[in-house]
N, C-alpha and C. Protein backbone atom coordinates (compact mmCIF):
# COMPACT_ATOMS: atom_id res chain seq x y z
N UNK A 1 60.96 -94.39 21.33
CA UNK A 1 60.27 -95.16 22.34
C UNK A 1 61.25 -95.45 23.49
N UNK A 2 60.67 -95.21 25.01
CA UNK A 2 62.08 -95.36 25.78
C UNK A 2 61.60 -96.85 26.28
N UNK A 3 62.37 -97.73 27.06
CA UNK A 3 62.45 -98.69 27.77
C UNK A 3 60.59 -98.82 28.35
N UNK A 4 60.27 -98.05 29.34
CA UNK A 4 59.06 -98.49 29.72
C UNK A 4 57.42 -97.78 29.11
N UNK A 5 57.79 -97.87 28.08
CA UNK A 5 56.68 -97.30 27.16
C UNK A 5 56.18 -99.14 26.79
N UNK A 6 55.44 -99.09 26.69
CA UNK A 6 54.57 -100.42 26.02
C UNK A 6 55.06 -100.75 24.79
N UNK A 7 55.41 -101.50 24.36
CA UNK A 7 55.73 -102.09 22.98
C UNK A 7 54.61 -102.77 22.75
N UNK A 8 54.06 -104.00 23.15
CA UNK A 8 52.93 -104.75 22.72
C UNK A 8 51.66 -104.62 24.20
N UNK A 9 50.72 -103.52 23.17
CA UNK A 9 49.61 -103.55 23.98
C UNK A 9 48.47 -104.33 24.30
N UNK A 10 48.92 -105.51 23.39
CA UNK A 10 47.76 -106.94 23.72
C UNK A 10 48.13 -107.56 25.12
N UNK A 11 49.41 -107.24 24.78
CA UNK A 11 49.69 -108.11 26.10
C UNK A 11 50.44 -107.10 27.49
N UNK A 12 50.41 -105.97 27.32
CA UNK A 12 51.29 -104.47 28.35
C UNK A 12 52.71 -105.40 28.54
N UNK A 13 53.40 -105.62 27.16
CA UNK A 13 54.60 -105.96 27.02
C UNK A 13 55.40 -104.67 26.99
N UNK A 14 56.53 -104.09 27.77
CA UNK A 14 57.33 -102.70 27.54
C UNK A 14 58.70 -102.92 26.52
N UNK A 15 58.94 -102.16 26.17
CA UNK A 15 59.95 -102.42 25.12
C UNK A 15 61.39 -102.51 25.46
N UNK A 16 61.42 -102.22 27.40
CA UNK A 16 62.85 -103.07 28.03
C UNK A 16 62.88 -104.26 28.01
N UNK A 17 61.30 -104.72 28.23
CA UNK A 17 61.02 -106.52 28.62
C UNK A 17 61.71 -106.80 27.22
N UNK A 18 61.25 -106.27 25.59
CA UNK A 18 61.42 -106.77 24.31
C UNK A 18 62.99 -107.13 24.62
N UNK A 19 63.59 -105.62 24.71
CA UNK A 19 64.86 -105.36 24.73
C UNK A 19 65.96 -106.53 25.75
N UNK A 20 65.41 -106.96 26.99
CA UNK A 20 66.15 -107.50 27.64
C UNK A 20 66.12 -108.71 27.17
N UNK A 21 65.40 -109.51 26.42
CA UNK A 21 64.83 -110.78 26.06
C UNK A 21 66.16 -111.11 25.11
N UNK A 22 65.88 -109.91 23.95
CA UNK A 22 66.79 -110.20 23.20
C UNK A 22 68.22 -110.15 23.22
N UNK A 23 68.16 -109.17 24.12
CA UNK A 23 69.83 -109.65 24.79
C UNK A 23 70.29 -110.57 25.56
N UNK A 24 69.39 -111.23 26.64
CA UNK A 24 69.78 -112.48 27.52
C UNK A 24 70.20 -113.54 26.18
N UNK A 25 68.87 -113.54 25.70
CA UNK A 25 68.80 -115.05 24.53
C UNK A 25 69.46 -114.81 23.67
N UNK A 26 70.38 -113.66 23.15
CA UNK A 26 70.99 -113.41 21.70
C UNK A 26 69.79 -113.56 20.85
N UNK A 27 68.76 -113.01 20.70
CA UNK A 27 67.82 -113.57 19.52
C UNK A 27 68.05 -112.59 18.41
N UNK A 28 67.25 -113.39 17.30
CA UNK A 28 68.05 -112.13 16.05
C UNK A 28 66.64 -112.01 15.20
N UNK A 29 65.65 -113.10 15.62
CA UNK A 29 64.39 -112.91 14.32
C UNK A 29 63.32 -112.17 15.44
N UNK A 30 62.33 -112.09 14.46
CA UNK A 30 61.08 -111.30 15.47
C UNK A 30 60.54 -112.43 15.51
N UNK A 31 60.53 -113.68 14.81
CA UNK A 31 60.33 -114.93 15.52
C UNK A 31 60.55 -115.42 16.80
N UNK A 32 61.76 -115.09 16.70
CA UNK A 32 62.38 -115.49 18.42
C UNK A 32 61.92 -114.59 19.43
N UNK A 33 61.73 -113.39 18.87
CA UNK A 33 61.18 -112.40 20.26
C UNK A 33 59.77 -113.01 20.56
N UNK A 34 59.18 -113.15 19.65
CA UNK A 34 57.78 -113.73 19.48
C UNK A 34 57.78 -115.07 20.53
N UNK A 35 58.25 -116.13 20.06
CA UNK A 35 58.39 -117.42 20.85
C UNK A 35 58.92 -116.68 22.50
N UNK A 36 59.50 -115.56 22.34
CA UNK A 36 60.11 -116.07 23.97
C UNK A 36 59.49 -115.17 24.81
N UNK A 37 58.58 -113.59 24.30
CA UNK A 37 58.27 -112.42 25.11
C UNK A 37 56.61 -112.72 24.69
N UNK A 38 56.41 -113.82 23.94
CA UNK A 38 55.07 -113.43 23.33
C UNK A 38 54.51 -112.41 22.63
N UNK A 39 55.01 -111.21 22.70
CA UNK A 39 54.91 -109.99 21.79
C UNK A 39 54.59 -110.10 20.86
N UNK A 40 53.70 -109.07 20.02
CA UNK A 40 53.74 -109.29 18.78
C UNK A 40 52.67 -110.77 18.04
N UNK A 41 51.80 -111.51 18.62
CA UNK A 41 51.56 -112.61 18.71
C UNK A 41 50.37 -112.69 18.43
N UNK A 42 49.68 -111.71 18.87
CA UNK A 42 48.10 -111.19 18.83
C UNK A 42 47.38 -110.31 17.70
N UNK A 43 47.85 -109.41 17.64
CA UNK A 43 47.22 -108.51 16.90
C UNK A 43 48.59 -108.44 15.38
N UNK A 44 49.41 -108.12 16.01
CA UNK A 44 50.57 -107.95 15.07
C UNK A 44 50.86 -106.62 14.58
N UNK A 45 50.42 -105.60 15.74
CA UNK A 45 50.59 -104.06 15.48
C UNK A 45 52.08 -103.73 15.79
N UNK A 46 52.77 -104.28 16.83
CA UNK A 46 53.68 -104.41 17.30
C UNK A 46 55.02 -105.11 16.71
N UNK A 47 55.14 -105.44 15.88
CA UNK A 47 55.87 -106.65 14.43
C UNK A 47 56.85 -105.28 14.40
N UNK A 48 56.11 -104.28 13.70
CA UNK A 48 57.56 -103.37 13.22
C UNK A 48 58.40 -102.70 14.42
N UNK A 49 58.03 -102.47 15.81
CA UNK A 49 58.22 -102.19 17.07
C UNK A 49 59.35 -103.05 17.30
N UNK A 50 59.43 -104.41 17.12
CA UNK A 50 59.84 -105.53 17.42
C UNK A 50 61.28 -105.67 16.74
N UNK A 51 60.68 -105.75 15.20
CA UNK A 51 62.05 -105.49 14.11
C UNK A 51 62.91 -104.23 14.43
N UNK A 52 62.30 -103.37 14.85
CA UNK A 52 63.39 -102.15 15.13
C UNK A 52 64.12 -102.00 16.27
N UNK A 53 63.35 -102.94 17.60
CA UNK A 53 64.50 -103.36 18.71
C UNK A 53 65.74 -104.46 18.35
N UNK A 54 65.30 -105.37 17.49
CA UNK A 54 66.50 -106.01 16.63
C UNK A 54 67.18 -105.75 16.42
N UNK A 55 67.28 -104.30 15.30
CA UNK A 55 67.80 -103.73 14.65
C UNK A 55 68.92 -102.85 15.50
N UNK A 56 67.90 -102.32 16.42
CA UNK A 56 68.91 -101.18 17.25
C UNK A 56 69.83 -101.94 18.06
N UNK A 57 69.93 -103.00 18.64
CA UNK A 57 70.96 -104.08 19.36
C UNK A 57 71.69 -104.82 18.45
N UNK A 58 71.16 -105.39 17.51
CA UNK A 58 71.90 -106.25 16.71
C UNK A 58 72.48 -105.88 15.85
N UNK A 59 72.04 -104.30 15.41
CA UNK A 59 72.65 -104.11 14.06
C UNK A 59 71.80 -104.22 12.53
N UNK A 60 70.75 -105.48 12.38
CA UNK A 60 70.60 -105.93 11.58
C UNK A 60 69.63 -107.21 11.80
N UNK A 61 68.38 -107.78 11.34
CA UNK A 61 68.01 -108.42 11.41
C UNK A 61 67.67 -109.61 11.00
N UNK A 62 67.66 -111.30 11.04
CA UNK A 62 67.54 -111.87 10.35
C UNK A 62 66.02 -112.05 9.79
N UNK A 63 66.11 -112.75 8.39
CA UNK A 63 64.00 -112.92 8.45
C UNK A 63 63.82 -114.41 9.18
């Protein structure tokens, strides 16, 4: 998935917006992406989308 492909289509969230979120804020749960991009919030198709931008920046994710 590159940067401006849609990550969460409930809301035409792109997966740089995911990506930049979690790097400004340091966030580490898909909680926190959740609380701060809204992503993921609606439908919840987007949850594993979410965990794997975590993953690819952080390394590792918390639950």
């Amino acid at each position: 998935m590159e940067r401006n492909d849609i990550l969460c289509t409930c809301l035409d969230i792109t997966k740089g917006e995911v990506e930049d979120a979690i790097k400004k804020k340091n966030l580490k749960k898909v909680s926190e992406v959740q609380d701060e991009t809204e992503a993921g919030t609606i439908c919840g198709a987007c949850v594993d989308d979410i965990y794997l931008a975590l993953e690819e920046i952080n390394g590792n994710v918390e639950d």
